[in-house]
Protein backbone atom coordinates (compact mmCIF):
# COMPACT_ATOMS: atom_id res chain seq x y z
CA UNK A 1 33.46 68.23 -25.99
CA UNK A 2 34.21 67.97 -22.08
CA UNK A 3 38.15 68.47 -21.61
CA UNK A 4 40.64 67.99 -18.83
CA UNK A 5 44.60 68.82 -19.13
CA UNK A 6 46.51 66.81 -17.07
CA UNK A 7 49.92 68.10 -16.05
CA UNK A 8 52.45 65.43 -16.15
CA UNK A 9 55.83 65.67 -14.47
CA UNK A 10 58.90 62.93 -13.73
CA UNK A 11 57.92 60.96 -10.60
CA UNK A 12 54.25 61.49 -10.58
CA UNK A 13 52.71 58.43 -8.99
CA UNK A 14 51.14 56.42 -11.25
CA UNK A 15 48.03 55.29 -9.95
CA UNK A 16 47.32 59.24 -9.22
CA UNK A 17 47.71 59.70 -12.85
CA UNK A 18 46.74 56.39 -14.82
CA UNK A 19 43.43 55.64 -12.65
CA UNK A 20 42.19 59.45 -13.35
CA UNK A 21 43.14 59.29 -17.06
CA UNK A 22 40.98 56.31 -17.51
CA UNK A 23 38.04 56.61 -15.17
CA UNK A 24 37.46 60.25 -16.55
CA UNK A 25 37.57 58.97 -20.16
CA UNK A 26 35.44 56.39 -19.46
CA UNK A 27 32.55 59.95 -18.25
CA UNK A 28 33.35 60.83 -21.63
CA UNK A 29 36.06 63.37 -21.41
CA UNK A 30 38.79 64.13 -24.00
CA UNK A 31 42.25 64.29 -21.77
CA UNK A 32 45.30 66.24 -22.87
CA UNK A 33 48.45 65.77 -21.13
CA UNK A 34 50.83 68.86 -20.75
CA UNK A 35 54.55 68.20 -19.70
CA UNK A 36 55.75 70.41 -16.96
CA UNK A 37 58.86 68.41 -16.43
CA UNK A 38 62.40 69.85 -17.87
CA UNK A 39 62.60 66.63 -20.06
CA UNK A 40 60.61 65.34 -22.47
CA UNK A 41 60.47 62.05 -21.55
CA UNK A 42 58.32 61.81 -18.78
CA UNK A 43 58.77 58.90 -16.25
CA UNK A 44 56.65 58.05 -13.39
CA UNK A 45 57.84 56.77 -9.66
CA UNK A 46 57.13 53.63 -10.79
CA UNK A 47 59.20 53.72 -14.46
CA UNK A 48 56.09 54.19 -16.91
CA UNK A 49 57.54 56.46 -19.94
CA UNK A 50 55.25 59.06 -21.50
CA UNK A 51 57.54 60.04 -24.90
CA UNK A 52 55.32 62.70 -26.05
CA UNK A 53 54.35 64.33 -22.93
CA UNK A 54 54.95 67.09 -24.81
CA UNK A 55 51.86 66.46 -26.58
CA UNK A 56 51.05 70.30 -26.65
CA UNK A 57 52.84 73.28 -26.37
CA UNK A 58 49.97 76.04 -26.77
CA UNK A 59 46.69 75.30 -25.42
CA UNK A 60 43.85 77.75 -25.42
CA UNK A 61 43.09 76.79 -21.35
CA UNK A 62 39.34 78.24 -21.84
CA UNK A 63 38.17 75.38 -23.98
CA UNK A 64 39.17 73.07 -20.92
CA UNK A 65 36.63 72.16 -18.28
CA UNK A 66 39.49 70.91 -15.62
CA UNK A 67 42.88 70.92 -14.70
CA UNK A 68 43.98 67.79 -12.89
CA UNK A 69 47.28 67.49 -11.27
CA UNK A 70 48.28 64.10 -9.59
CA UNK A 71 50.37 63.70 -6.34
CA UNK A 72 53.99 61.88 -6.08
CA UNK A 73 57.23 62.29 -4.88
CA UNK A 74 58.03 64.38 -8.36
CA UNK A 75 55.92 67.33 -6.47
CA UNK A 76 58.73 68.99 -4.93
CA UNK A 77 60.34 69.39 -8.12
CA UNK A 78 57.59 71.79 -9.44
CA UNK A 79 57.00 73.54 -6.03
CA UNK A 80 58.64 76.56 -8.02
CA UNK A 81 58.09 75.80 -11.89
CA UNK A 82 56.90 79.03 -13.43
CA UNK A 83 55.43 76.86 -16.14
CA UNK A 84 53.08 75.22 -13.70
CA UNK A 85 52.11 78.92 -11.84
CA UNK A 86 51.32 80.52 -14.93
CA UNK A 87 49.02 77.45 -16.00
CA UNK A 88 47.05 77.39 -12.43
CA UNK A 89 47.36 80.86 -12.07
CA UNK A 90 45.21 81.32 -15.54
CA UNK A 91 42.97 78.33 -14.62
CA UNK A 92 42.37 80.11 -11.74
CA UNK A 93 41.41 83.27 -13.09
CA UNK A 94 38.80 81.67 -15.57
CA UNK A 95 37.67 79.90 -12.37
CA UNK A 96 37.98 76.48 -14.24
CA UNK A 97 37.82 73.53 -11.39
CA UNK A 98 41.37 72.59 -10.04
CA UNK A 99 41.87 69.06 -8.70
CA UNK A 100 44.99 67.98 -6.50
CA UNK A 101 45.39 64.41 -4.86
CA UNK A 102 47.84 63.70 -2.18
CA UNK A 103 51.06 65.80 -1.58
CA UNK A 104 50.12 67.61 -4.97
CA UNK A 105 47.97 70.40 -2.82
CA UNK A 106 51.23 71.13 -1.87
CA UNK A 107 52.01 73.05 -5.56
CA UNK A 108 48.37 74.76 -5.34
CA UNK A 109 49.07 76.22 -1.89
CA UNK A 110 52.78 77.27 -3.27
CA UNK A 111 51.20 79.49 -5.31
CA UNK A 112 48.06 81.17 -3.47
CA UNK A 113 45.10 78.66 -4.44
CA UNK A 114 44.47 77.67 -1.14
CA UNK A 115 44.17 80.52 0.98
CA UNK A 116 41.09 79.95 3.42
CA UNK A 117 40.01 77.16 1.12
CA UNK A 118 39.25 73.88 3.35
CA UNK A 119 41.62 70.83 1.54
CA UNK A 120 42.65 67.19 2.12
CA UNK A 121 45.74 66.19 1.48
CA UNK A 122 47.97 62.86 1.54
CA UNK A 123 47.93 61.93 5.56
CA UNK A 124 51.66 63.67 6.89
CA UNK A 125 52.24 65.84 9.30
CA UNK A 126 54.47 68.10 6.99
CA UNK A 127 52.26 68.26 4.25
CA UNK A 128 49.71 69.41 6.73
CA UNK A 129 51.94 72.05 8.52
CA UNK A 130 52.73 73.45 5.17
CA UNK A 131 49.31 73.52 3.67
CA UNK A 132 48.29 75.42 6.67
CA UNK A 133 51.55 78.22 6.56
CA UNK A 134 49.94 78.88 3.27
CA UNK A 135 46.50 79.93 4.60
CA UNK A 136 44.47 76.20 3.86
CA UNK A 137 42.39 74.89 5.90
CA UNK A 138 43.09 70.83 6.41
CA UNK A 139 39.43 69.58 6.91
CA UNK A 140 40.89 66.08 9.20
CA UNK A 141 44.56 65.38 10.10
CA UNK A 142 43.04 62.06 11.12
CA UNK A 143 41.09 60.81 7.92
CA UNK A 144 41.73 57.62 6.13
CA UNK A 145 40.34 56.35 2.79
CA UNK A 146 37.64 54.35 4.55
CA UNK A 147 36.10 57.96 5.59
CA UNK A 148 33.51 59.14 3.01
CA UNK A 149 33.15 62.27 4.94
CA UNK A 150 36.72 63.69 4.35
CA UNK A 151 38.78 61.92 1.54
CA UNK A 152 37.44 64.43 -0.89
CA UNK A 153 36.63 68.15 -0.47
CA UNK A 154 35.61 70.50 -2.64
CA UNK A 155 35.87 74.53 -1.84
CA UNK A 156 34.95 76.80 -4.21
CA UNK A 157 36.83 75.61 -7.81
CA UNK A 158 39.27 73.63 -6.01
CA UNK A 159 39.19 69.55 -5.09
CA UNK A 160 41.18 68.14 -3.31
CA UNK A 161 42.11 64.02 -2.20
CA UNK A 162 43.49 62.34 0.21
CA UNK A 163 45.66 59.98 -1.48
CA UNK A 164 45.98 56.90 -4.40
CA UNK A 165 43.06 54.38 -2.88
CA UNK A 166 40.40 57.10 -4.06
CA UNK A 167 41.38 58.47 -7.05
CA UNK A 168 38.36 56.49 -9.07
CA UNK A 169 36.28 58.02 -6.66
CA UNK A 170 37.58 61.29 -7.45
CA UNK A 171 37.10 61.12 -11.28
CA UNK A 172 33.96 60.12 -10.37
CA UNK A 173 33.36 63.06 -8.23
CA UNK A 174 35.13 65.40 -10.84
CA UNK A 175 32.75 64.39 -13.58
CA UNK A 176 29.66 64.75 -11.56
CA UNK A 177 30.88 68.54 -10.35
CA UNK A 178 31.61 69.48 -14.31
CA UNK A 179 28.23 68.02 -14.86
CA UNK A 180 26.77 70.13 -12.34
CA UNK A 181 28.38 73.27 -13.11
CA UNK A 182 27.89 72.88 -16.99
CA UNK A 183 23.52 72.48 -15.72
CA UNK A 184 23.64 75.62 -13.75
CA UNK A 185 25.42 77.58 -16.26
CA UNK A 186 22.62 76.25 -19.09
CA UNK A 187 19.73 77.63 -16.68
């Protein structure tokens, strides 16, 4: 079965998190949803509750193909959750495909992903400066979700998006990497 683990935290923007849950089902994937919040209730910028967003406390992370981690204003509160290191730290190490939308590259570079790795990133200047005082490499300051050339990048394990208007597109693009890799690992 093809899995993704979705970290879920309070003030995640929804359409980062509700458009990628369903378009990557919809591929076929089973999605788990791991709570990295200190409550656990978990509610969105825009009020949606998750109750049981702590729908799993001990997850083997090898039998996952993906770890997906949506943008919002709720970032800077896990900018130093040791919860949230330790679980991209160890998807990192198996070299499992990381995927960050909008400000959320922010919590990858925090913690070392994105060293030399060319990213996109939610259009701000600060986001931007700080992505590249962690060693990233921000592909266009100037690139808009009309751009099909720099909305999405991939480097490596990591993908990256620009903001909410492509996150289909980047469960999309997810599914078709996983694809990919799975092929090349069967030949």
């Amino acid at each position: 079965m093809k899995k993704i683990l979705i970290l879920v935290f309070n003030q995640m923007e929804d359409i980062e998190f509700v458009s990628f849950y369903d378009t990557i089902q919809r591929y076929g994937y089973e999605v788990m949803l791991y709570n990295v919040s200190e409550t656990p209730l978990v509610t969105t910028k825009y009020g949606l509750k998750l109750e049981k967003a702590n729908f799993e406390t001990v997850l083997n992370f090898s039998d996952f193909d993906a770890l997906y981690l949506p943008g919002g204003p709720g970032i800077e509160a896990i900018m130093d959750n040791t919860k949230v290191k330790e679980i991209l730290l160890v998807f990192q190490s198996l070299n499992k495909i990381i995927i960050s939308i909008c400000a959320a590259p922010k919590v990858l570079a925090q913690y070392g992903l994105l060293k030399n790795k060319k990213v996109i990133a939610f259009n701000d200047q600060e986001i931007y400066d700080f992505l590249e005082k962690k060693g990233a490499i921000v592909v266009d300051r100037n690139c808009d979700s009309e751009n099909d050339s720099c909305y999405l990048v991939k480097d490596g394990n990591i993908i990256t998006g620009l903001n909410y208007e492509i996150t289909i597109k980047l469960a999309k693009y997810t599914a078709k990497i996983i694809e990919e890799e799975k092929e090349k690992d069967e030949t």
